[in-house]
PDB file of N, CA and C in Angstrom:
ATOM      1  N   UNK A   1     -84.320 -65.916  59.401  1.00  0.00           N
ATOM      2  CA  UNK A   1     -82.994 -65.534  58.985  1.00  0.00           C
ATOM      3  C   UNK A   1     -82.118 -65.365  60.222  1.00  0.00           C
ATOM      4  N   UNK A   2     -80.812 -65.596  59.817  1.00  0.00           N
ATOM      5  CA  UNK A   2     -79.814 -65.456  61.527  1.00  0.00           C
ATOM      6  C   UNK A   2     -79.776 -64.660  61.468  1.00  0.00           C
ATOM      7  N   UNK A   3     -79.192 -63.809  62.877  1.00  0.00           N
ATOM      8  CA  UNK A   3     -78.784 -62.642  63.355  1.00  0.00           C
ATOM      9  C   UNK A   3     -77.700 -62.031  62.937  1.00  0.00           C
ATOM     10  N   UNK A   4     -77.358 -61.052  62.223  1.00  0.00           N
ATOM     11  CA  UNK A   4     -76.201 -60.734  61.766  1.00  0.00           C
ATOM     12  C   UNK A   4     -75.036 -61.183  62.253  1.00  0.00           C
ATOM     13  N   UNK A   5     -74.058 -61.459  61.458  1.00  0.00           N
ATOM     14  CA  UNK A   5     -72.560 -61.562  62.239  1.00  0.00           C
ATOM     15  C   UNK A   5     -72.253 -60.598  62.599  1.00  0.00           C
ATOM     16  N   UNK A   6     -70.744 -60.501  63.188  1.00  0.00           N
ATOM     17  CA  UNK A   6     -70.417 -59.168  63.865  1.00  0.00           C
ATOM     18  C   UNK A   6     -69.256 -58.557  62.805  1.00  0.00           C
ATOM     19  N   UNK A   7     -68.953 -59.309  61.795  1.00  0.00           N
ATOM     20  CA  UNK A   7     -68.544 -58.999  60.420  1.00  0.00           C
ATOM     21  C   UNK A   7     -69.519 -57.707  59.793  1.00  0.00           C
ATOM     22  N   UNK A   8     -70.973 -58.322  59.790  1.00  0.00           N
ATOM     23  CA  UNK A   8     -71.944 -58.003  59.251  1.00  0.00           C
ATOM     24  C   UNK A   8     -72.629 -56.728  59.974  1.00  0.00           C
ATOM     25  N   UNK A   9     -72.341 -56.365  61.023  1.00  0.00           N
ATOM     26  CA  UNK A   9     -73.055 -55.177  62.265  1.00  0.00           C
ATOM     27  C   UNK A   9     -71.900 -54.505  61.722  1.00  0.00           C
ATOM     28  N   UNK A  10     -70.560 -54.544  62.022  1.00  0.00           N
ATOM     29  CA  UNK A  10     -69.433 -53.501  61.325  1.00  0.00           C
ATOM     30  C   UNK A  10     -69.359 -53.314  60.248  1.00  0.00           C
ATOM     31  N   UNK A  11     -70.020 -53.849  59.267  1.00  0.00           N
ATOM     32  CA  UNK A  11     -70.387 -53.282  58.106  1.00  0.00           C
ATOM     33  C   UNK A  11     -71.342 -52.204  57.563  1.00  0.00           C
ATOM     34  N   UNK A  12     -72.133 -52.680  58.729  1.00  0.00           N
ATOM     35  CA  UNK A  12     -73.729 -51.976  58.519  1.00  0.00           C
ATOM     36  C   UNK A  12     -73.159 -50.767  59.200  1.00  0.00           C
ATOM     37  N   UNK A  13     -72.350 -50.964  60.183  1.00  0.00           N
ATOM     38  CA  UNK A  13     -72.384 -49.822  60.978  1.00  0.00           C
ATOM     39  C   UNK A  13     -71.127 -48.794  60.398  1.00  0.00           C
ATOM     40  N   UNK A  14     -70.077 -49.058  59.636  1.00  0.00           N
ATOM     41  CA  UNK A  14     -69.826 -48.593  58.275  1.00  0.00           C
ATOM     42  C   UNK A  14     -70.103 -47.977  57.482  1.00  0.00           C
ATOM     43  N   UNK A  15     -71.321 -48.116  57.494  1.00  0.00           N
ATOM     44  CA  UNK A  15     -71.939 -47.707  56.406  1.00  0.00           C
ATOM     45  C   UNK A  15     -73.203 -46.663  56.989  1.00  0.00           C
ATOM     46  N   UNK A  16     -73.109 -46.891  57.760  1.00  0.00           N
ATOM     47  CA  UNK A  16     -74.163 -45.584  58.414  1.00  0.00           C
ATOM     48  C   UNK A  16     -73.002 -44.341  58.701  1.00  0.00           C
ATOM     49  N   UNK A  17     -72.044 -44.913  59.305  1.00  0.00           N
ATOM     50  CA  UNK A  17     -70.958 -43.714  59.720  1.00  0.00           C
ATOM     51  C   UNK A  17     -70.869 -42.571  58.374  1.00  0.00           C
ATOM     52  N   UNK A  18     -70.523 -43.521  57.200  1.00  0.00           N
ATOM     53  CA  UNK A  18     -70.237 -42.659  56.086  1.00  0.00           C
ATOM     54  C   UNK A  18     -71.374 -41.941  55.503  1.00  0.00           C
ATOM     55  N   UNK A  19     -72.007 -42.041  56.097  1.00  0.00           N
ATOM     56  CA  UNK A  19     -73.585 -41.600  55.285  1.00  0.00           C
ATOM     57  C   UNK A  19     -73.576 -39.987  56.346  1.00  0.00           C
ATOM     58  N   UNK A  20     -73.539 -40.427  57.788  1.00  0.00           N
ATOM     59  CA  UNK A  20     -73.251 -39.430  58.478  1.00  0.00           C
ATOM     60  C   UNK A  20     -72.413 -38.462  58.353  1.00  0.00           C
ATOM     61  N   UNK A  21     -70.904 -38.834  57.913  1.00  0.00           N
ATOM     62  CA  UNK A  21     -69.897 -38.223  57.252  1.00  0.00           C
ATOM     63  C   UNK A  21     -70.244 -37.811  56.251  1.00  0.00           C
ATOM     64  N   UNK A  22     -71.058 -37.636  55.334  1.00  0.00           N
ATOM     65  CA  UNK A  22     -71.629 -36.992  54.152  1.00  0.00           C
ATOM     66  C   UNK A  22     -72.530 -36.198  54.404  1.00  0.00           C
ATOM     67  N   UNK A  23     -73.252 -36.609  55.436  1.00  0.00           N
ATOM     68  CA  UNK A  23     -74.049 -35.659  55.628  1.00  0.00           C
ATOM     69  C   UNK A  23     -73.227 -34.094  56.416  1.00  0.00           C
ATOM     70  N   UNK A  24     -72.691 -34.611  57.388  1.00  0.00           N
ATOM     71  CA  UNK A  24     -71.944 -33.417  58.036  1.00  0.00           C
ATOM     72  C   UNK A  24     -71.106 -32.477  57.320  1.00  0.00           C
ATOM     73  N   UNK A  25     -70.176 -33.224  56.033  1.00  0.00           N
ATOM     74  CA  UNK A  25     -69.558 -32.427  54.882  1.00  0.00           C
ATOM     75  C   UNK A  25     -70.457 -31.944  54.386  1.00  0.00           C
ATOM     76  N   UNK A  26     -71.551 -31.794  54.173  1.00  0.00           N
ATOM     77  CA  UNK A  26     -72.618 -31.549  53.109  1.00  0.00           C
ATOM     78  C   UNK A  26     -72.997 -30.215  54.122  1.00  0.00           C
ATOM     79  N   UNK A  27     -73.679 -30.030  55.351  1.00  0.00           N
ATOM     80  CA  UNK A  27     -74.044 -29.014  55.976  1.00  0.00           C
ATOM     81  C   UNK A  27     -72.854 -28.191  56.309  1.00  0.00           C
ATOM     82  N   UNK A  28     -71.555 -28.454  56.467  1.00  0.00           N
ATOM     83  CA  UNK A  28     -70.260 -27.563  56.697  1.00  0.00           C
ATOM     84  C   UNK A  28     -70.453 -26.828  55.636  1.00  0.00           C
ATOM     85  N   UNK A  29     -70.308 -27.366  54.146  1.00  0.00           N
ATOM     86  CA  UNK A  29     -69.929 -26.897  53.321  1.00  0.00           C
ATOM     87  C   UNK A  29     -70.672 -25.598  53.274  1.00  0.00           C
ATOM     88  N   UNK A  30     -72.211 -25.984  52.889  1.00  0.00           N
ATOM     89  CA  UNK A  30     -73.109 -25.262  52.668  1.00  0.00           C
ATOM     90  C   UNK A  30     -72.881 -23.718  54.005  1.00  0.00           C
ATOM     91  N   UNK A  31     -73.113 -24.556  55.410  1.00  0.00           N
ATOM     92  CA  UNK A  31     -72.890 -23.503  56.469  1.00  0.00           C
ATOM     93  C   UNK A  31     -71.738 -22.116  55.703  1.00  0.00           C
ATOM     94  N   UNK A  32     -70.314 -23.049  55.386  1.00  0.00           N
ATOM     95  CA  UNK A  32     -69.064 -22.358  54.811  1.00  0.00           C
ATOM     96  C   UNK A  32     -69.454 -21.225  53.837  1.00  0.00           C
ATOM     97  N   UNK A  33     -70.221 -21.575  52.845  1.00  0.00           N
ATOM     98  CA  UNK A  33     -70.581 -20.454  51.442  1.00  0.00           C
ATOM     99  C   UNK A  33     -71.695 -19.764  52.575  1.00  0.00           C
ATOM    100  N   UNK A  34     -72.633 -19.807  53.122  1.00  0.00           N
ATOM    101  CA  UNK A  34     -73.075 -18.731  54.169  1.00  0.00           C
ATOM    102  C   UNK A  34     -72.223 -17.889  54.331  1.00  0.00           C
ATOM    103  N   UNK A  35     -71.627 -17.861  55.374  1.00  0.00           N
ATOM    104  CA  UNK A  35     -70.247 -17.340  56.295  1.00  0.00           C
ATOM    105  C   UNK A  35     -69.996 -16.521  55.290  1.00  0.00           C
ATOM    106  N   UNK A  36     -69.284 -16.981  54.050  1.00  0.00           N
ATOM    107  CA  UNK A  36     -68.600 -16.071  52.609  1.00  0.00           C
ATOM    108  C   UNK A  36     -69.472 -15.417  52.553  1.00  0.00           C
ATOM    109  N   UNK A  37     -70.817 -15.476  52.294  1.00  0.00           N
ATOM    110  CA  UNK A  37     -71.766 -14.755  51.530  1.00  0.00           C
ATOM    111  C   UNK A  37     -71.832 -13.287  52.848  1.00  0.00           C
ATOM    112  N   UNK A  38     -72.390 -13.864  53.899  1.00  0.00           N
ATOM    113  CA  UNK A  38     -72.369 -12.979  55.551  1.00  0.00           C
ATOM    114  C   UNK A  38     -71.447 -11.726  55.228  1.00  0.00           C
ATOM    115  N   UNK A  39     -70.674 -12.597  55.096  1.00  0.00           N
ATOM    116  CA  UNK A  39     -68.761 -11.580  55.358  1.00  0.00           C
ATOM    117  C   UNK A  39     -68.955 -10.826  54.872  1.00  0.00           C
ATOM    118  N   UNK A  40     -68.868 -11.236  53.113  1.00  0.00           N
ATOM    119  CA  UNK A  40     -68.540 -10.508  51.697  1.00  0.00           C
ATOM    120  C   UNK A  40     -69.734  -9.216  52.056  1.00  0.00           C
ATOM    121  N   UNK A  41     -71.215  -9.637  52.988  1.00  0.00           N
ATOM    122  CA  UNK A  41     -72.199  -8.277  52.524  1.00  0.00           C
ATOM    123  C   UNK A  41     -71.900  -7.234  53.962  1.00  0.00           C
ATOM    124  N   UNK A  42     -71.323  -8.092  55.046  1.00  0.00           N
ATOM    125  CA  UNK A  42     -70.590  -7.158  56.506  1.00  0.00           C
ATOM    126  C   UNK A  42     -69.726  -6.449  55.681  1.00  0.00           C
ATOM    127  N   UNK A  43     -68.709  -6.780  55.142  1.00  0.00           N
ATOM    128  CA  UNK A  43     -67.941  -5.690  54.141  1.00  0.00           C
ATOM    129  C   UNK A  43     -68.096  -4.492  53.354  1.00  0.00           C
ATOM    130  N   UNK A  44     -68.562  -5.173  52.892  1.00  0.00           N
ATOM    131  CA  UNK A  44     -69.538  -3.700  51.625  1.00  0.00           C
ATOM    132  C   UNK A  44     -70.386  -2.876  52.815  1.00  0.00           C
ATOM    133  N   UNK A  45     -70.618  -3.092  53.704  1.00  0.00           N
ATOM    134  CA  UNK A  45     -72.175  -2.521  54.690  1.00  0.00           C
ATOM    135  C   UNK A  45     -70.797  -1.473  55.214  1.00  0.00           C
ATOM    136  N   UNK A  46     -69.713  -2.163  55.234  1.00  0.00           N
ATOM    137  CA  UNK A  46     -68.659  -1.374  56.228  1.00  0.00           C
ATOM    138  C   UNK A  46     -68.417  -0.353  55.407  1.00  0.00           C
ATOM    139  N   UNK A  47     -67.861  -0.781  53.755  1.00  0.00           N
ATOM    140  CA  UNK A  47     -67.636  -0.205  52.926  1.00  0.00           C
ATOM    141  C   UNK A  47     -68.303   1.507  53.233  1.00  0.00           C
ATOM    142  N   UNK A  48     -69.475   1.123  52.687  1.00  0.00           N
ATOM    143  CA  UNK A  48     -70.327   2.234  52.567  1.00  0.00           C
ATOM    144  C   UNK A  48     -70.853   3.124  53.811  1.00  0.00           C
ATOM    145  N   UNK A  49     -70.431   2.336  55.040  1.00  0.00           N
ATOM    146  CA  UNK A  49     -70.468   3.018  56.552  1.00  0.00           C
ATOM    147  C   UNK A  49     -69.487   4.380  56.122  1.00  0.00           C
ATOM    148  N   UNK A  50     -68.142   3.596  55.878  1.00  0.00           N
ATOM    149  CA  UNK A  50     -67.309   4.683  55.886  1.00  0.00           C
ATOM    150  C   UNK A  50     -67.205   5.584  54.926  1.00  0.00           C
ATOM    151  N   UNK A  51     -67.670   5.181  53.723  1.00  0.00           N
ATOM    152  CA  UNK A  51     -67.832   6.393  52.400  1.00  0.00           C
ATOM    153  C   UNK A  51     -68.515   7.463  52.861  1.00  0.00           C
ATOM    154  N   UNK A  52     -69.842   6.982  53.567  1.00  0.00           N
ATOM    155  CA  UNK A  52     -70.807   8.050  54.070  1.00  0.00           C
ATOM    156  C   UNK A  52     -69.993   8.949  55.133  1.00  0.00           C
ATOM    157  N   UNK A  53     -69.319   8.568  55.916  1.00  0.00           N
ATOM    158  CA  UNK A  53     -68.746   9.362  56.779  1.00  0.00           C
ATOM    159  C   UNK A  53     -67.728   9.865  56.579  1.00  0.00           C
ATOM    160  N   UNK A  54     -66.951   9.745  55.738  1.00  0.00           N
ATOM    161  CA  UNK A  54     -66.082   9.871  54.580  1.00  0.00           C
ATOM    162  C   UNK A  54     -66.746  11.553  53.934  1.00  0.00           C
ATOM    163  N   UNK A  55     -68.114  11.268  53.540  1.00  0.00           N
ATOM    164  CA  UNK A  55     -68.932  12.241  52.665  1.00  0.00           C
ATOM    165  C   UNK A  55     -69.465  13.345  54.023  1.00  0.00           C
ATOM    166  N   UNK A  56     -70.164  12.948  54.696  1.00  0.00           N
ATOM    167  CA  UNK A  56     -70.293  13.866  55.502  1.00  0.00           C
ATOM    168  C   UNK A  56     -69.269  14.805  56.508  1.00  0.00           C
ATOM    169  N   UNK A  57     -68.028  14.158  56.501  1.00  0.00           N
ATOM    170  CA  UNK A  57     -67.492  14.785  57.514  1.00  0.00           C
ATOM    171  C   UNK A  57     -66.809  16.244  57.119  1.00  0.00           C
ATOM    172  N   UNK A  58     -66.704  16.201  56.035  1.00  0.00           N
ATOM    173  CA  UNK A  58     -66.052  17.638  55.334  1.00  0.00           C
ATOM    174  C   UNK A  58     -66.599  18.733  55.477  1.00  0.00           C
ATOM    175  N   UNK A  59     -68.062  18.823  55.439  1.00  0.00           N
ATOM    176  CA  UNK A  59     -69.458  19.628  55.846  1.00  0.00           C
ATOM    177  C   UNK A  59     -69.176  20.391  57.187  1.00  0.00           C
ATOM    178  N   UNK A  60     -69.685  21.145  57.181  1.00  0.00           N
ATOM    179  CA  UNK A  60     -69.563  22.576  57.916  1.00  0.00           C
ATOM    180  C   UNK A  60     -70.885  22.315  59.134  1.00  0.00           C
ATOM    181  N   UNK A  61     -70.188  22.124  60.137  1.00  0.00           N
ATOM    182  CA  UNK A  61     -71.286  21.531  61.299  1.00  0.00           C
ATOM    183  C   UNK A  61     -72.702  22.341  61.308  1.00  0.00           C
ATOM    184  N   UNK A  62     -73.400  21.636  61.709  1.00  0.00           N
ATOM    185  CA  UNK A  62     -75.038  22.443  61.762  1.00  0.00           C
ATOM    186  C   UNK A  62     -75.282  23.246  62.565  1.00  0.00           C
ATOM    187  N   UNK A  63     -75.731  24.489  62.204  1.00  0.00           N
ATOM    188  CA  UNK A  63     -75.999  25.418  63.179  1.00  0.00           C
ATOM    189  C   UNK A  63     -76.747  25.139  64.502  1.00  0.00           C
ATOM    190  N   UNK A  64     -76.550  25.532  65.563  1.00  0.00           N
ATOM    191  CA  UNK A  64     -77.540  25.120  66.730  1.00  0.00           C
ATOM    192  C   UNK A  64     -78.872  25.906  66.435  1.00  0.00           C
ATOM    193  N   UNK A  65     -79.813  25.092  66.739  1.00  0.00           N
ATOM    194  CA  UNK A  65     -81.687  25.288  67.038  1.00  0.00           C
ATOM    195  C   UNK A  65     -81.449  26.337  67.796  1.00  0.00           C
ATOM    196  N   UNK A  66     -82.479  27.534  67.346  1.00  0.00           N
ATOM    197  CA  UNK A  66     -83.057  28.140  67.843  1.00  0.00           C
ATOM    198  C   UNK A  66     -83.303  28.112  69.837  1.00  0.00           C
ATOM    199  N   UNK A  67     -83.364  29.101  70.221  1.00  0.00           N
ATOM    200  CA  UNK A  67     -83.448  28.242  71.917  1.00  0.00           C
ATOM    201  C   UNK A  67     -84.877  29.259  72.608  1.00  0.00           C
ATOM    202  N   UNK A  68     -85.677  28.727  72.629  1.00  0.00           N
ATOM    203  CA  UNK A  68     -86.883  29.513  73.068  1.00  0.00           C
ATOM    204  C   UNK A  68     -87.022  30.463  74.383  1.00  0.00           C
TER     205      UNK A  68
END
């Protein structure tokens, strides 16, 4: 069989690009809903950082230990 034309190599090679391009949209995307998911639970973690300190800070400081 002949050697490809050079019609035929820019085609092929066409066609690998877009496959690559699918692939790279495909791992962004996915990477992207990570990130959301990351964020959305850094948030709530913050959330509840500050409720707690929020809750404790009203409290009447702890007596000092005993001193031997």
């Amino acid at each position: 069989m002949d050697e490809p034309n050079r019609m035929d190599r820019l085609e092929m090679r066409l066609t690998e690009q877009e496959a690559t391009v699918e692939d790279l949209n495909r791992i962004v995307t996915e990477q992207w809903r990570l990130i959301d998911r990351l964020s959305r639970q850094v948030e709530g973690l913050r959330e509840q950082m500050e409720e707690a300190a929020a809750r404790a800070a009203p409290r009447a400081p702890e007596p000092p230990p005993p001193h031997y």
